[in-house]
Protein backbone atom coordinates (compact mmCIF):
# COMPACT_ATOMS: atom_id res chain seq x y z
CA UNK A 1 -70.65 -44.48 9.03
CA UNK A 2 -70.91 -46.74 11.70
CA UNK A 3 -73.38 -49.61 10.78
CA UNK A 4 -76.43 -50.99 13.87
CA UNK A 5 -74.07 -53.99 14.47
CA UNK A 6 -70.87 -52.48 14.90
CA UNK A 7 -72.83 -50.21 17.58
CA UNK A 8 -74.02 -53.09 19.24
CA UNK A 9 -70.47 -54.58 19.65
CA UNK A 10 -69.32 -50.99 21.00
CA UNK A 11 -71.87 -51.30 23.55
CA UNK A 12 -70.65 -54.81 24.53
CA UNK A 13 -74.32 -56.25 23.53
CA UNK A 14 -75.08 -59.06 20.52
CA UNK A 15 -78.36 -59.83 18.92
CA UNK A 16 -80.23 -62.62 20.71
CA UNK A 17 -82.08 -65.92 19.45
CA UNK A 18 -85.61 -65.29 19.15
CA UNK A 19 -87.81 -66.92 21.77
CA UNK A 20 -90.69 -68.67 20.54
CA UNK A 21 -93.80 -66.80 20.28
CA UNK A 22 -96.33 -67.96 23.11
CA UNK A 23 -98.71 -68.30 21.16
CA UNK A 24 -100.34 -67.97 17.44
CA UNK A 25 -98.56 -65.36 16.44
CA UNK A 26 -95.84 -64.50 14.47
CA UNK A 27 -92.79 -61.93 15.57
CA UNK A 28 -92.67 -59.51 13.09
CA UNK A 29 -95.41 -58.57 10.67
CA UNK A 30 -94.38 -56.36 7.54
CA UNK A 31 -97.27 -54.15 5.38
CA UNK A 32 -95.78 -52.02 2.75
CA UNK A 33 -92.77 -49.96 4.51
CA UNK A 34 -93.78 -50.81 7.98
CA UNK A 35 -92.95 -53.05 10.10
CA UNK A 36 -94.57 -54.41 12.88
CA UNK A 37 -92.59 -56.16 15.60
CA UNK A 38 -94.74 -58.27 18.64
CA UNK A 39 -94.51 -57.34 22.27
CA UNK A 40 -91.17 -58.88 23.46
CA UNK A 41 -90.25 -58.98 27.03
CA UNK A 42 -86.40 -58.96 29.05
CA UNK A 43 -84.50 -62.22 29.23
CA UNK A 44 -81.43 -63.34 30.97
CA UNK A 45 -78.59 -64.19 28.91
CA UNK A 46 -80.11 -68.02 29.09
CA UNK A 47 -82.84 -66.98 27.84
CA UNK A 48 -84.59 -67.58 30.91
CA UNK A 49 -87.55 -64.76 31.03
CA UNK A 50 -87.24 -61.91 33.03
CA UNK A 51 -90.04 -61.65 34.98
CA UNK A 52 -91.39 -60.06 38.72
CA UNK A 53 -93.49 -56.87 39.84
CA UNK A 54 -91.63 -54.16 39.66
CA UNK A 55 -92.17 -51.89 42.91
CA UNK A 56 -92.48 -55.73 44.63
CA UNK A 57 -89.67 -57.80 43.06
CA UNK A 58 -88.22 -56.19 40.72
CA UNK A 59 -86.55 -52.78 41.14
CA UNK A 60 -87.07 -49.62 38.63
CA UNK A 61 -83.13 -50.06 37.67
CA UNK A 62 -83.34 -53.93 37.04
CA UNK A 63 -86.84 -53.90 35.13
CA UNK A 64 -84.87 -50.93 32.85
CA UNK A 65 -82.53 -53.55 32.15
CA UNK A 66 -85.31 -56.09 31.28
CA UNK A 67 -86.68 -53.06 28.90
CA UNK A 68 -83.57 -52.78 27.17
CA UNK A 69 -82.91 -56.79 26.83
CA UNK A 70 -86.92 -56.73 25.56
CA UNK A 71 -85.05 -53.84 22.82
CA UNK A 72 -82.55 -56.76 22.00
CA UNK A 73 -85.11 -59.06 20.98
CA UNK A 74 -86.85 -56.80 19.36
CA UNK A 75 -83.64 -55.62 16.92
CA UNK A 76 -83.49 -59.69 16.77
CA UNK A 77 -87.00 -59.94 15.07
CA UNK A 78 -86.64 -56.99 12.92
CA UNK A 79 -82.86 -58.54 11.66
CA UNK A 80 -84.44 -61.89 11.02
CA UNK A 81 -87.32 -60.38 9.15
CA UNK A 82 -85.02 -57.72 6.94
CA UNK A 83 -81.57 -59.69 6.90
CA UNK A 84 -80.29 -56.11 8.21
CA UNK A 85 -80.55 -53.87 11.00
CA UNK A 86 -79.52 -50.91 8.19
CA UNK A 87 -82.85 -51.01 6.43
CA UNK A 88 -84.60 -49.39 9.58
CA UNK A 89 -85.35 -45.86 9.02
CA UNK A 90 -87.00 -45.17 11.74
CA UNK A 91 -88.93 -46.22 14.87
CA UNK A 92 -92.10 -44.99 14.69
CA UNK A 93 -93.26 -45.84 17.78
CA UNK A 94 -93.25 -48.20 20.71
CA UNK A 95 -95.64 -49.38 23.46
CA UNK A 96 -93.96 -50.30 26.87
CA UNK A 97 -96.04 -52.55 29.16
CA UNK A 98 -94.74 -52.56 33.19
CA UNK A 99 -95.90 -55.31 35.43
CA UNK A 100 -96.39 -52.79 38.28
CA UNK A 101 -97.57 -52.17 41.76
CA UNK A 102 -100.15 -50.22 42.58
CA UNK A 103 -98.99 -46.54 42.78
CA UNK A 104 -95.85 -47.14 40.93
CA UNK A 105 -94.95 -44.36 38.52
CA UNK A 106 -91.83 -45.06 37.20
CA UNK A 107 -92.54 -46.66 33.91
CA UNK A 108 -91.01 -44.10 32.01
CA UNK A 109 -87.59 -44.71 33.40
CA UNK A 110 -88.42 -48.58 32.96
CA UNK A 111 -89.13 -48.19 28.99
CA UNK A 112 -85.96 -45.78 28.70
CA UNK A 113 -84.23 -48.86 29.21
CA UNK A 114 -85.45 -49.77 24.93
CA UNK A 115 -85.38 -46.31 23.96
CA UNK A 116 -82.01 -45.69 24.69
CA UNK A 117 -80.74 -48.52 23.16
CA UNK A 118 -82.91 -47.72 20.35
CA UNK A 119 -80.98 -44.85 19.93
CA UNK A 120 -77.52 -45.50 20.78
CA UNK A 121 -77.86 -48.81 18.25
CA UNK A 122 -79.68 -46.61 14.87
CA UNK A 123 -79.10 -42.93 15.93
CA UNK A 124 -81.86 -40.65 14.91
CA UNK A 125 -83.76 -43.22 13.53
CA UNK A 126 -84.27 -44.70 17.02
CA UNK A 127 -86.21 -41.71 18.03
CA UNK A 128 -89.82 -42.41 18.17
CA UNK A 129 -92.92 -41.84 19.68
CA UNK A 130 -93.86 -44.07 22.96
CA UNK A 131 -96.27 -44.92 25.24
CA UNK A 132 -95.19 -46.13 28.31
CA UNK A 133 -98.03 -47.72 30.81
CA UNK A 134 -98.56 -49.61 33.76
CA UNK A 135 -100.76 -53.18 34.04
CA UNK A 136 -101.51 -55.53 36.67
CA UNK A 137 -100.16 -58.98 34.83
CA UNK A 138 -98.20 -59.45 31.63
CA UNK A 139 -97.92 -63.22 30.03
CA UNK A 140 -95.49 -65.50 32.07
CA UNK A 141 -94.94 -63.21 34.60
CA UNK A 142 -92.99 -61.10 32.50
CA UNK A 143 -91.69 -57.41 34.44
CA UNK A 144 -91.78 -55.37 30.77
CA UNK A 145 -93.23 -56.20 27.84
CA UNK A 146 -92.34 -53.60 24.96
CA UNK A 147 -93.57 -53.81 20.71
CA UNK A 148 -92.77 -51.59 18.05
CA UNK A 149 -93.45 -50.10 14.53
CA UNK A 150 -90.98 -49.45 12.31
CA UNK A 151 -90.33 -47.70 8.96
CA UNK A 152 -88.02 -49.76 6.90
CA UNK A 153 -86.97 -49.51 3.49
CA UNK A 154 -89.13 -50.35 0.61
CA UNK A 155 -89.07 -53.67 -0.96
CA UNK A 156 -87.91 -54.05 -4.57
């Protein structure tokens, strides 16, 4: 069995830093077997944020690659609040945000960009369920802004 981090190596991709939360808030938030990651958004390998309108500044194939570098800090939080990727069991479900133009109705191809990485890094239990919507602003100008739940294993 091939373990999260030895997929993430395959795909050429490493885990992160986390980026200070904006504001008072914390990254992750666990209650019982779930696990509740904050709304993360794309960064460059700097981690300079990834921001624009997409449909203005931003196309629909660069804001999927902001979605899946928003996935990338999102397996960062969930490893720093576990210790290891392994103890996912699922995604439940995740909520991707687009900063979009009016009329633009993409955003499921945007949020791909974090599913599929979702998937290709924990298999099945990357599948989820997924909302993916457009707004008018996100904090910092961010182009995608993407949270999830998770099921993880149970403490002992």
């Amino acid at each position: 069995m091939t373990s999260p981090y030895e997929k993430l190596a395959a795909l050429g991709l490493e885990l992160p830093a986390i980026r200070k939360a904006a504001g008072a808030y914390v990254p992750a938030r666990r209650a019982g077997d779930l696990l509740f990651l904050s709304g993360r958004g794309g960064a460059s390998a700097d981690g300079t944020v990834a921001s624009g309108r997409v449909g203005e500044t931003v196309t629909t194939q660069e804001a999927r690659e902001h979605a899946q570098s928003a996935g990338l800090q999102l397996l960062a939080a969930a490893h720093a609040e576990l210790g290891d990727l392994g103890q996912i069991r699922a995604v439940v479900k995740l909520l991707g945000m687009v900063n979009a133009v009016p009329g633009y109705r993409e955003h499921p191809k945007v949020i791909d960009g974090c599913s599929d990485l979702f998937i290709a890094v924990l298999g099945d239990a990357g599948r989820h369920a997924r909302s993916a919507i457009g707004v008018g602003s996100l904090p910092h100008d961010m182009s995608v802004e993407v949270e999830a739940i998770l099921l993880v294993d149970p403490r002992n």
